[in-house]
Protein backbone atom coordinates (compact mmCIF):
# COMPACT_ATOMS: atom_id res chain seq x y z
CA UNK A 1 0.00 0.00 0.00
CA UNK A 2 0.98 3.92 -1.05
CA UNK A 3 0.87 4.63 2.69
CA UNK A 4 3.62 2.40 3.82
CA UNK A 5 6.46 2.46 1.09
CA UNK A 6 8.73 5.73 2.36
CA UNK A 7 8.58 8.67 -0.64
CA UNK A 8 6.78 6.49 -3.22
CA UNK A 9 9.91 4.11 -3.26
CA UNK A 10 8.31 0.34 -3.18
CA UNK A 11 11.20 -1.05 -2.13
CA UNK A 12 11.26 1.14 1.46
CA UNK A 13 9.30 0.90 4.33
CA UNK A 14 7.51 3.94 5.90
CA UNK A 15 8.45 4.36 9.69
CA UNK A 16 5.91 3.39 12.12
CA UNK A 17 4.44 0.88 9.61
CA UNK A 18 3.15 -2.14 11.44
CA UNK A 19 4.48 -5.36 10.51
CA UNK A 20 2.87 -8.34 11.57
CA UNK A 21 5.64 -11.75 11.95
CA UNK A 22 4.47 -14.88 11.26
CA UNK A 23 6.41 -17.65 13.00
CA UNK A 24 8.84 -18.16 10.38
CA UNK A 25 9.86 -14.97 10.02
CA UNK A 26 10.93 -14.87 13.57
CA UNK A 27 13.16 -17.03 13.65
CA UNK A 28 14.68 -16.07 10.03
CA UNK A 29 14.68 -12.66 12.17
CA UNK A 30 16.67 -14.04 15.27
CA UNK A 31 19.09 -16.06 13.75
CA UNK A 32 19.95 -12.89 11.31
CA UNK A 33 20.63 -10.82 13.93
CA UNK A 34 22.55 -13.36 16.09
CA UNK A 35 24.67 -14.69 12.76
CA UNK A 36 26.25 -11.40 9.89
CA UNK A 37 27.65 -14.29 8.17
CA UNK A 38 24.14 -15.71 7.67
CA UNK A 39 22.53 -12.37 6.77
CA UNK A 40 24.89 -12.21 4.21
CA UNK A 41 24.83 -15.35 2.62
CA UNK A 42 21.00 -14.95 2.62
CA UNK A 43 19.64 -11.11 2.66
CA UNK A 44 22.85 -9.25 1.23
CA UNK A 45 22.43 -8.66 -3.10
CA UNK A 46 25.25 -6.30 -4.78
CA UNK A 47 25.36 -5.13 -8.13
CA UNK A 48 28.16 -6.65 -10.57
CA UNK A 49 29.38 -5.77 -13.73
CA UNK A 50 28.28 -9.05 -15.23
CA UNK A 51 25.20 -10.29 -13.79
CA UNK A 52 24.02 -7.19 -12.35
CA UNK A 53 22.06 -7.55 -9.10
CA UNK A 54 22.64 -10.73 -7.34
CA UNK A 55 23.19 -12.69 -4.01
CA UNK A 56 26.20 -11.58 -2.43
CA UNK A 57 28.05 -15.03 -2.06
CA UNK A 58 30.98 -14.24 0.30
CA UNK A 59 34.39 -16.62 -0.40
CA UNK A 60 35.83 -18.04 2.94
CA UNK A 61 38.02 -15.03 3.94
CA UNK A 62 35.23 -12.87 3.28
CA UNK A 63 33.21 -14.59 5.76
CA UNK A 64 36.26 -14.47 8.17
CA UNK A 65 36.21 -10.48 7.71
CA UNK A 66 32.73 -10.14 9.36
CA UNK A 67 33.47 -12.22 12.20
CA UNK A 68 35.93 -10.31 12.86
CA UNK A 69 34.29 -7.34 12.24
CA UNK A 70 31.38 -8.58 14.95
CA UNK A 71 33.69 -10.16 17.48
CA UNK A 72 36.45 -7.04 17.66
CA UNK A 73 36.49 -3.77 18.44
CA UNK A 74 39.44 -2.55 15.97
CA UNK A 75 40.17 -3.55 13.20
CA UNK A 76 43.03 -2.93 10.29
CA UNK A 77 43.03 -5.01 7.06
CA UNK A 78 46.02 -4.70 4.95
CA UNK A 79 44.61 -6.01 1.36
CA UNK A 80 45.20 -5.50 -1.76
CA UNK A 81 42.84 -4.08 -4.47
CA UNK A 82 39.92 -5.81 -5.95
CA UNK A 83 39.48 -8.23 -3.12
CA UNK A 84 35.62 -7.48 -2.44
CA UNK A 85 36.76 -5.90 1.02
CA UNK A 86 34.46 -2.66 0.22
CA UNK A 87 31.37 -5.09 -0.02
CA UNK A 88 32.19 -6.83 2.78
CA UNK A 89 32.34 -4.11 4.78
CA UNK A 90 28.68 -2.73 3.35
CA UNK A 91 27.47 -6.30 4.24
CA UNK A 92 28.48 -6.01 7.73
CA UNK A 93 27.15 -2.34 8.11
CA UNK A 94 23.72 -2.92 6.62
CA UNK A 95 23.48 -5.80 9.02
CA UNK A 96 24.78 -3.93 12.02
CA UNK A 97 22.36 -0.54 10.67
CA UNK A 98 19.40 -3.24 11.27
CA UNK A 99 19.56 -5.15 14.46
CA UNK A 100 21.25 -2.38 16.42
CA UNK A 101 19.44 0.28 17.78
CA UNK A 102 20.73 4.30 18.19
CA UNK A 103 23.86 3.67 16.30
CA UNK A 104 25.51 6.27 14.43
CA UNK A 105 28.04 4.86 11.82
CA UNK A 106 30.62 6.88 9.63
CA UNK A 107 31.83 6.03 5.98
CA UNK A 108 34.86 7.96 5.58
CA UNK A 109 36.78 7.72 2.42
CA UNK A 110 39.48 10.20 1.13
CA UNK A 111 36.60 12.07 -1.16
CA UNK A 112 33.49 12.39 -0.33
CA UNK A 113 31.96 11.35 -3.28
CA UNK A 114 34.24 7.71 -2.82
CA UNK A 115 32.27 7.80 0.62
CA UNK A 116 29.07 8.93 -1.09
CA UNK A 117 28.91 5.45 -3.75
CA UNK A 118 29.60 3.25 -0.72
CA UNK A 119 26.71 4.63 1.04
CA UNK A 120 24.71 3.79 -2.62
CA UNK A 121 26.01 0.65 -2.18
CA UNK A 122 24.40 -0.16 0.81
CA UNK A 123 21.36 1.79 0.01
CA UNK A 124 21.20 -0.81 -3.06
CA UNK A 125 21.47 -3.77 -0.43
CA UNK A 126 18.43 -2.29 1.80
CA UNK A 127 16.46 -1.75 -0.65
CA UNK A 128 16.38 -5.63 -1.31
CA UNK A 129 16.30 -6.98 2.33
CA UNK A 130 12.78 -8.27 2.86
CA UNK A 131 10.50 -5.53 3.22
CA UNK A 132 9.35 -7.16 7.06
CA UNK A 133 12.59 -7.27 7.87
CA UNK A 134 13.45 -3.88 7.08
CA UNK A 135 13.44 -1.12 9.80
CA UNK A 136 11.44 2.14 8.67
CA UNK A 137 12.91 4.93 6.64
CA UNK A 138 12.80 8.47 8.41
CA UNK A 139 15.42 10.00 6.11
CA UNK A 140 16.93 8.50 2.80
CA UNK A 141 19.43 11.29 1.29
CA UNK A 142 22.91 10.63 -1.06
CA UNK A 143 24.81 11.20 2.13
CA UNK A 144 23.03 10.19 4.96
CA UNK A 145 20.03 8.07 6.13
CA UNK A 146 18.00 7.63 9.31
CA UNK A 147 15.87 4.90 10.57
CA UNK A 148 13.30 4.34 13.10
CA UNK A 149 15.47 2.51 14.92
CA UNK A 150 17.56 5.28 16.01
CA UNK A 151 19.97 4.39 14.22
CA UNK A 152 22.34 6.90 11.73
CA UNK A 153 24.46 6.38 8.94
CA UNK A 154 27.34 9.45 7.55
CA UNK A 155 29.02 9.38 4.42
CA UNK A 156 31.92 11.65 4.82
CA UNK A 157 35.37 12.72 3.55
CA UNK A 158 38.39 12.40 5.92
CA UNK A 159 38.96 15.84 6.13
CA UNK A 160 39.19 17.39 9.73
CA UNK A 161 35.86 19.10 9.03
CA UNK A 162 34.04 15.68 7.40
CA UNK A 163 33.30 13.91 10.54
CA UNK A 164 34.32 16.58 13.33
CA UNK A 165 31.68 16.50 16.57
CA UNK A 166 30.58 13.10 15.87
CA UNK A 167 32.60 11.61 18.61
CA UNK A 168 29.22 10.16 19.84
CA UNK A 169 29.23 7.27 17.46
CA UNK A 170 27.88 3.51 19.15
CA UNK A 171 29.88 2.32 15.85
CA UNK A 172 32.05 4.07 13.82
CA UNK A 173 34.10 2.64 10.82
CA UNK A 174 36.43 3.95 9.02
CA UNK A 175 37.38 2.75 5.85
CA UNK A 176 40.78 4.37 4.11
CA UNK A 177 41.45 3.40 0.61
CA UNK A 178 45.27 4.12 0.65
CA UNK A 179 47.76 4.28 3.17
CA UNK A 180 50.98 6.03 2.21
CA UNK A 181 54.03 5.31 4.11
CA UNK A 182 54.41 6.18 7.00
CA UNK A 183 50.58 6.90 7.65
CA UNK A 184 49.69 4.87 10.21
CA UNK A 185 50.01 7.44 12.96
CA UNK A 186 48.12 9.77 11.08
CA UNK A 187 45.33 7.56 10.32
CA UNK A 188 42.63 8.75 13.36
CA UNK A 189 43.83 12.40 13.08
CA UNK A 190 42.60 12.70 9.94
CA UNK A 191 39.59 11.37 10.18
CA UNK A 192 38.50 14.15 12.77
CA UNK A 193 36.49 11.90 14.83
CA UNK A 194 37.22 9.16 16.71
CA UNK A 195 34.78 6.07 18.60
CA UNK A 196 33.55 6.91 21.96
CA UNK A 197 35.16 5.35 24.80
CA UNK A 198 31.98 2.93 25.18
CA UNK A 199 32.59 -0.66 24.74
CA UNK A 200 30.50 -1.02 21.88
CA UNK A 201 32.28 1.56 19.89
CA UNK A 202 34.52 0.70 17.45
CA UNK A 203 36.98 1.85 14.78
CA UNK A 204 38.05 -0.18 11.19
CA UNK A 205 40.69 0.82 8.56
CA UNK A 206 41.68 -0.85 5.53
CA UNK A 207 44.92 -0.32 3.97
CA UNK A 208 45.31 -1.51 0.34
């Protein structure tokens, strides 16, 4: 119904639209949010170049990326190009974006419009999570969205200015494409917000 897709976009649900769960759909809800690995196997679709939108089907080190990503706080990967990091990352972020309430996340990238496309990215992925499954859409913008969760999502360049005052964030990831030498110690300056202090923050750079 017109009254329940968010801004005459089918594939979102309106905030505050009631869902009812049949039993089924419970537990595909529970063991989703208690398994990424699962969500991603199952929910997760990506657009390729040659089959267009599809099932994300995550190789074995993939798979080891978002456990890690769920079971530590920090996180560096040192990969090389091409290796599907980027969309494991969105995987694990559109998961965590779902089950976790009032959680602001940051997509930083050395432009913003490099952060900007990974936020499409994941955009793309909600869109095709099961509509009951979804959480409702408050705001849905190029650089930022809001659920009815609480939660928050930023997409952000790493300049001082990009991120600064956020330092509130329940999860915060950062995600740097390159690393020049020497960087390492300059990585959470730049960014120009760091995770809270809470346990549940946490902080994630790639280095490629």
């Amino acid at each position: 119904m017109d009254h329940e897709i968010y801004l005459g976009n089918p594939n979102l649900k309106k905030a505050n639209t009631l869902v009812e769960f049949d039993q089924e759909q419970i537990i595909e809800y529970v063991r989703c949010k208690n398994n990424p690995v699962y969500f991603a196997n199952n929910h997760v679709k990506i657009v390729t170049l040659d089959h267009g939108l599809m099932p994300f089907q995550p190789y074995d080190f993939q798979e080891k990326l978002i456990n890690n990503f769920h079971d530590n706080r920090f996180n560096i990967c040192k990969m090389p190009r091409q290796t599907g990091k980027s969309t494991t990352v969105i995987s694990y972020l559109l998961h965590y974006l779902l089950f976790n309430d009032s959680v602001n996340i940051g997509i930083l990238a050395n432009k913003a419009a490099t952060a900007r496309e990974l936020l499409g990215r994941l955009q793309t992925a909600y869109e095709n999570v099961p509509k009951w499954m979804q959480q409702g859409v408050l705001s849905w913008n190029r650089g930022s969205l809001e659920l009815e969760n609480g939660s928050k999502i930023l997409a952000a360049s790493t300049s001082w200015s990009g991120s600064r005052g956020r330092t509130r964030c329940s999860r915060y990831r950062c995600w740097v494409a390159r690393c020049p030498s020497g960087a390492g110690n300059m990585i959470a300056g730049c960014t120009g917000s760091t995770p809270t202090s809470g346990r549940r923050a946490s902080a994630g750079w790639s280095c490629s």
